[in-house]
Protein backbone atom coordinates (compact mmCIF):
# COMPACT_ATOMS: atom_id res chain seq x y z
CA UNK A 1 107.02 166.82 107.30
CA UNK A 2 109.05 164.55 109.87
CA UNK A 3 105.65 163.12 110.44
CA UNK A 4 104.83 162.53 107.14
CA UNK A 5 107.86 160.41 106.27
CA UNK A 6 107.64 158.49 109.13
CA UNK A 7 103.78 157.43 107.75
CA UNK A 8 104.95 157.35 104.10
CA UNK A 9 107.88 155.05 105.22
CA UNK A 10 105.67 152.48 107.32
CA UNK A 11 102.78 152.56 104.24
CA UNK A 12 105.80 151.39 101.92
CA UNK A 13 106.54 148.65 103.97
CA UNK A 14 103.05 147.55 104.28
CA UNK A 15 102.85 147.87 100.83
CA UNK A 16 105.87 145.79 100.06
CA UNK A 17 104.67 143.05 102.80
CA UNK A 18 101.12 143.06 100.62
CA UNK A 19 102.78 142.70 97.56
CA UNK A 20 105.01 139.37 98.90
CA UNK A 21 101.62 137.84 99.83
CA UNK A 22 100.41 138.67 96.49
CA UNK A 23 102.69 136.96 94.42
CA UNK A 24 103.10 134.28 96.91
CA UNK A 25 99.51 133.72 97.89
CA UNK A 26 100.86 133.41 101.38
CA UNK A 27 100.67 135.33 104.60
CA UNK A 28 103.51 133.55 106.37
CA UNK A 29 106.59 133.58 104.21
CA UNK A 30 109.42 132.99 106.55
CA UNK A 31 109.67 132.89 110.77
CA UNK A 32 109.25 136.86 110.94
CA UNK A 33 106.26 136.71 110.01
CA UNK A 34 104.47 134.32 112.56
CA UNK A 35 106.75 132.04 113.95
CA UNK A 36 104.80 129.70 115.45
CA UNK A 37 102.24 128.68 112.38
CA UNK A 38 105.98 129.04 110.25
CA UNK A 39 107.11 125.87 111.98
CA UNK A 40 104.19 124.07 112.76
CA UNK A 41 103.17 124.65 108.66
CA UNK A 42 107.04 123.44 108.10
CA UNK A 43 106.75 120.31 109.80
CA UNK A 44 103.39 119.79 108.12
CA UNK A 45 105.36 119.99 104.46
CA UNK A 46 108.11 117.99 105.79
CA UNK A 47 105.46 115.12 106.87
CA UNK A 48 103.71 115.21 103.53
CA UNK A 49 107.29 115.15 101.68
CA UNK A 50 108.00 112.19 103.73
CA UNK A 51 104.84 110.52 103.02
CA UNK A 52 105.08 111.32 99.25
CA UNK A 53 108.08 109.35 98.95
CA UNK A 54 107.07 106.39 101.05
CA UNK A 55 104.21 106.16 98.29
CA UNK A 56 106.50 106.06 95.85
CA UNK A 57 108.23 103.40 97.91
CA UNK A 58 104.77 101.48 97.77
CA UNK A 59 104.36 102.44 93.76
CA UNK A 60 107.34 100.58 92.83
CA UNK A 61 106.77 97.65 95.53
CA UNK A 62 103.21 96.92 93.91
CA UNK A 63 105.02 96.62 90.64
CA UNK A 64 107.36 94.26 92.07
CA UNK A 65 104.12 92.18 93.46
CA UNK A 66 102.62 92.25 89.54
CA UNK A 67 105.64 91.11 88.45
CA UNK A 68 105.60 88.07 90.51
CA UNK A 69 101.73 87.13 90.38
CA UNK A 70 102.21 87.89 86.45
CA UNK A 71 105.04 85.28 86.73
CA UNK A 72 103.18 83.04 88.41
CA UNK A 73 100.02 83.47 85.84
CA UNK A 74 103.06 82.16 83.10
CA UNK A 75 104.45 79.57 85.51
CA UNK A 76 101.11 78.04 86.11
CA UNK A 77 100.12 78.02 82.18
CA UNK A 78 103.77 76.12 81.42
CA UNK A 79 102.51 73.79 84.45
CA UNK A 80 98.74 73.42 82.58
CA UNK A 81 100.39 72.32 79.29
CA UNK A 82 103.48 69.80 80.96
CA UNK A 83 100.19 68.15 82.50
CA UNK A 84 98.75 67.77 79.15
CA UNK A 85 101.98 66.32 77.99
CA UNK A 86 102.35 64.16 80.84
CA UNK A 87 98.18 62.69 80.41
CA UNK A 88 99.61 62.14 76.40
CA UNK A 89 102.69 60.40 77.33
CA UNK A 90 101.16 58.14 79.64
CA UNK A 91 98.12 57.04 76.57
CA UNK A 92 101.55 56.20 74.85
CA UNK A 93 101.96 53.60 72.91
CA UNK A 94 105.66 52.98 71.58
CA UNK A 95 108.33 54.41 73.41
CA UNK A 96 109.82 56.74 70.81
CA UNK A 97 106.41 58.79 71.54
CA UNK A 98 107.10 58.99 75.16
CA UNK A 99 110.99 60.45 74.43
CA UNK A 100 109.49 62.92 72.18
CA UNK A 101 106.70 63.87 75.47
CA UNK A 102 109.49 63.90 77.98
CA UNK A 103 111.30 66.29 75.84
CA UNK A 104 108.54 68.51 75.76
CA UNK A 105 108.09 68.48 79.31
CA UNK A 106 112.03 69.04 79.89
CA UNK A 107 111.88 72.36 77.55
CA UNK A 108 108.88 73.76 79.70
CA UNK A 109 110.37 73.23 82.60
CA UNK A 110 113.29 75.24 81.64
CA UNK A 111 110.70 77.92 80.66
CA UNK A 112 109.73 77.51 84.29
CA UNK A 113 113.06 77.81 85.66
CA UNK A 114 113.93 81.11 82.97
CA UNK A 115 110.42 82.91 84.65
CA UNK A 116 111.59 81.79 88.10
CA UNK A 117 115.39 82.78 88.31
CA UNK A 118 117.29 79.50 88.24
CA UNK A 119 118.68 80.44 84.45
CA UNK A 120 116.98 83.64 82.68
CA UNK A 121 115.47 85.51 86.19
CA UNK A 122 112.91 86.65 83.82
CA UNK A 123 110.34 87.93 86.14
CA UNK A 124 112.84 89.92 88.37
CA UNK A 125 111.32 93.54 88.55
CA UNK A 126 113.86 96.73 89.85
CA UNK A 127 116.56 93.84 91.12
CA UNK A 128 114.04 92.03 92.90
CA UNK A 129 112.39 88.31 91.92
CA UNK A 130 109.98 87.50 94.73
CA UNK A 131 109.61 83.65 92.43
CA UNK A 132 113.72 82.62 92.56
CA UNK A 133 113.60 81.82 96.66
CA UNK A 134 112.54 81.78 100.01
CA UNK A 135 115.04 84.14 100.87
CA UNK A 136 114.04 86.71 98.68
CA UNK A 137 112.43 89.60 100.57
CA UNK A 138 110.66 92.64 99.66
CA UNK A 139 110.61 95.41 102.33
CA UNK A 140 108.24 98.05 101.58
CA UNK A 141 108.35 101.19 103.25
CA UNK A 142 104.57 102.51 104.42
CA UNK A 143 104.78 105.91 105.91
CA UNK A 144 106.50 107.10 109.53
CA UNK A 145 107.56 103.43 111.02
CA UNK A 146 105.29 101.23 109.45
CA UNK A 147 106.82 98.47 106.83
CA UNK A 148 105.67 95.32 105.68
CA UNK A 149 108.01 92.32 104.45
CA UNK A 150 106.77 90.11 101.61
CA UNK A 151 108.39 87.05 101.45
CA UNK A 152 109.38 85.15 98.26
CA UNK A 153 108.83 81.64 97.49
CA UNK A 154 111.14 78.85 95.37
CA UNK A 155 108.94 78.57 91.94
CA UNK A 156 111.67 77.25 89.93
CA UNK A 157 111.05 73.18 88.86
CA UNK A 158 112.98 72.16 92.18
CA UNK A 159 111.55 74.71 94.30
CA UNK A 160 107.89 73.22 93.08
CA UNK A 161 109.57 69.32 93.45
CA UNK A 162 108.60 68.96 89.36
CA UNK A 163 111.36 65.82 88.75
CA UNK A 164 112.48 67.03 84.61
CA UNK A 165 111.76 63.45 83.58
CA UNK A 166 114.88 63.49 80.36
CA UNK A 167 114.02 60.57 77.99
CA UNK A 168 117.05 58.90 79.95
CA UNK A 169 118.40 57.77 83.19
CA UNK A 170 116.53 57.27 86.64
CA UNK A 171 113.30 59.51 86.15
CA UNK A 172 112.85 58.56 82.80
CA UNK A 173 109.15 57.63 81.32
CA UNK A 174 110.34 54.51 80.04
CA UNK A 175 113.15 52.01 81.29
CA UNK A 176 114.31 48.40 79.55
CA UNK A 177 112.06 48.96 76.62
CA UNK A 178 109.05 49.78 78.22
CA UNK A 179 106.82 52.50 79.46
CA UNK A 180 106.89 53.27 82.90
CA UNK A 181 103.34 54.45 83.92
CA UNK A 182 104.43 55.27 87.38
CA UNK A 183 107.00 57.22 86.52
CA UNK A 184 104.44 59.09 84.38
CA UNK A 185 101.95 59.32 87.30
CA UNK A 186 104.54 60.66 89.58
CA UNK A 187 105.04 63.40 87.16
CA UNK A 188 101.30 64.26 87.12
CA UNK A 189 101.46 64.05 91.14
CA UNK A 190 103.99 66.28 91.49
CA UNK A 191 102.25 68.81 89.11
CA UNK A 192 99.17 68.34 90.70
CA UNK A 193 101.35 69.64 94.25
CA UNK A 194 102.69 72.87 92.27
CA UNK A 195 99.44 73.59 91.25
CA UNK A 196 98.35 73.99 94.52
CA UNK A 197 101.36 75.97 95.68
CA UNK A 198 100.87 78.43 93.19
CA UNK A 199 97.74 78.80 94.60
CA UNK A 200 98.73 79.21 97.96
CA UNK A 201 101.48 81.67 97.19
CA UNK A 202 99.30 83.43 94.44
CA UNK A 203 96.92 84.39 97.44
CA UNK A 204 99.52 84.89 99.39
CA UNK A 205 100.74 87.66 97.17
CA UNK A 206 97.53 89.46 96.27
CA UNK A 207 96.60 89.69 100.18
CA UNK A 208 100.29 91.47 100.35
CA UNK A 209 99.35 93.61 97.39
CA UNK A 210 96.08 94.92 98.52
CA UNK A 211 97.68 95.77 102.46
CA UNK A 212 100.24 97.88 99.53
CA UNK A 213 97.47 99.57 97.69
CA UNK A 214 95.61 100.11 100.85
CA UNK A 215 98.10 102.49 102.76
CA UNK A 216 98.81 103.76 99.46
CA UNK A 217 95.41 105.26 99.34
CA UNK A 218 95.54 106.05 102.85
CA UNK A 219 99.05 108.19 102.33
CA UNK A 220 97.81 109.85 99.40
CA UNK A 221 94.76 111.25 101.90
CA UNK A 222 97.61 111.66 104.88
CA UNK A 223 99.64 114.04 102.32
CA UNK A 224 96.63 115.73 101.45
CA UNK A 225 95.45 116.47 105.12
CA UNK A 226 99.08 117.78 106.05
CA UNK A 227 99.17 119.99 102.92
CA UNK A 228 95.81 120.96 103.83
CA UNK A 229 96.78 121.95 107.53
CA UNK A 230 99.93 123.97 106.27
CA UNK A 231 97.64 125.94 103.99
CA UNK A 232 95.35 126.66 106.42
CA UNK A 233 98.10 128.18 108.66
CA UNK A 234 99.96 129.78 105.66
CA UNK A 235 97.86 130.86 102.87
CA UNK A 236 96.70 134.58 102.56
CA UNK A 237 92.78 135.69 101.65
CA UNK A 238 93.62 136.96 97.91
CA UNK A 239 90.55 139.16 98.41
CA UNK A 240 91.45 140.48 101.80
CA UNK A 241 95.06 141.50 100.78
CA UNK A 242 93.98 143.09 97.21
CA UNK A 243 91.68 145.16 99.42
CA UNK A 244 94.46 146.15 101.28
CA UNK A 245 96.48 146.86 98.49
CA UNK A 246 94.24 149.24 97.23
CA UNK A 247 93.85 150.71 100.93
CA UNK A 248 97.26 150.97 101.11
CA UNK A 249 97.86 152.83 97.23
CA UNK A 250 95.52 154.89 98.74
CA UNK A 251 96.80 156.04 102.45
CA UNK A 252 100.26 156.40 99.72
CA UNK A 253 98.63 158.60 97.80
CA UNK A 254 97.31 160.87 100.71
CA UNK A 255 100.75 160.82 102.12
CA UNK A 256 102.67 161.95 99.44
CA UNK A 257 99.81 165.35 99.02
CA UNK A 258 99.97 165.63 102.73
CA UNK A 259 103.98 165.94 102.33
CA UNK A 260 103.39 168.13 99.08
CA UNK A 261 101.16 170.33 100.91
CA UNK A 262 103.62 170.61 103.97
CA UNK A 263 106.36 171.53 101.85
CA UNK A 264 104.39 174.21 100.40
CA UNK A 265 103.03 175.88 103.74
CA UNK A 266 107.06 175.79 104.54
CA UNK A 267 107.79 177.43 101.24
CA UNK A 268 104.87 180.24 101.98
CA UNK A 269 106.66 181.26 105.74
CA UNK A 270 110.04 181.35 103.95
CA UNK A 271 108.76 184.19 101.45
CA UNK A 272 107.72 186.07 104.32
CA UNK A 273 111.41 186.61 104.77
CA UNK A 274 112.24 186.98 101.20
């Protein structure tokens, strides 16, 4: 009977430990188990955590990158129609035309200036406007040690060296009663240079964005290989342990008739005495 504890004991446990991997779907649950693939499969997870939330580092950085390139996009449409204005004002022919021009241009380029950050900071995305200076960095966190700084650039009318030509005072289009062509053309020059800077940056930008989207791709296959490996050192066969599950009921089930029939043999000697 001592005997047939002991086994119905050790099948309960086994039993037990089979039913944890069941509803777990794992065969290493804690260090007791297997110490070794516990803590290698831990610092797997922990990898693949860390990774996960560098991506979402790089998520919201790429968003911050849009913002800019879609602020350029705006900046370089206000730029397209202050040259228009600019080619009108200088076909001109009374002065009262070229006030009305150079107020034009003087309201886009405070639309310029609102998209940029000098007033409105319009295209600033989670507290960061990559458009309002050259100061204004983006760090963006890649996975383990790697990070990549994207640098900002000056967009606003000064930063792009666009002179707001008011229908007054030095920079005016007109001066003693007359137009002032090359006032006009200096305008037109100076757009022409922020034209290309936008460019420049533009490029600049969408290189930095696709280094971003890149390693985002390559994290999201990083997190899946470390989830992978921890699997592979953690994860029970489903079929293996519901076959020994039902091995197990089993080997119960003998145990408990093999105690039954012990009892009874016991009973039998003890009514030889009765």
């Amino acid at each position: 009977m001592r005997q047939n504890l002991t086994s119905l004991q050790d099948t309960s446990s086994l039993i037990e430990k089979t039913q944890t991997r069941l509803s777990t779907g794992k065969k290493v649950n804690s260090a007791i188990d297997n110490a070794v693939n516990y803590f290698l499969a831990k610092s797997f997870t922990n990898s693949a955590s860390d990774l996960a939330t560098s991506k979402d580092n790089m998520a919201t950085a790429i968003q911050t990158v849009k913002a800019a390139d879609t602020g350029i996009t705006a900046i370089s449409s206000l730029i397209d129609a202050a040259k228009s204005i600019a080619t009108s004002a200088k076909s001109a022919s009374t002065t009262t035309d070229v006030k009305t021009y150079a107020d034009q241009f003087a309201i886009l380029l405070t639309q310029i200036d609102n998209i940029a950050g000098t007033t409105g900071n319009d295209a600033v995305f989670n507290g960061t406007n990559l458009l309002n200076s050259s100061t204004s960095k983006l760090s963006v966190d890649l996975g383990a040690t790697s990070t990549l700084t994207i640098t900002g650039f000056d967009a606003t009318s000064n930063g792009l060296t666009i002179t707001n030509t008011i229908a007054s005072g030095t920079n005016a289009w007109f001066s003693n009663g007359g137009i002032s062509t090359a006032r006009i053309d200096a305008s037109l020059s100076q757009i022409g240079v922020a034209t290309a800077t936008l460019r420049t940056q533009s490029q600049a930008l969408s290189s930095n964005l696709s280094i971003v989207e890149v390693r985002q791709t390559f994290a999201s296959g990083m997190i899946n290989t470390f989830q992978t490996g921890s699997d592979n050192l953690t994860l029970a066969d489903m079929n293996e342990e519901g076959a020994n599950m039902l091995a197990l009921q089993t080997r119960q089930s003998l145990g408990i008739t093999s105690l039954s029939l012990a009892s009874q043999a016991n009973q039998a000697v003890l009514q030889l005495f009765g």
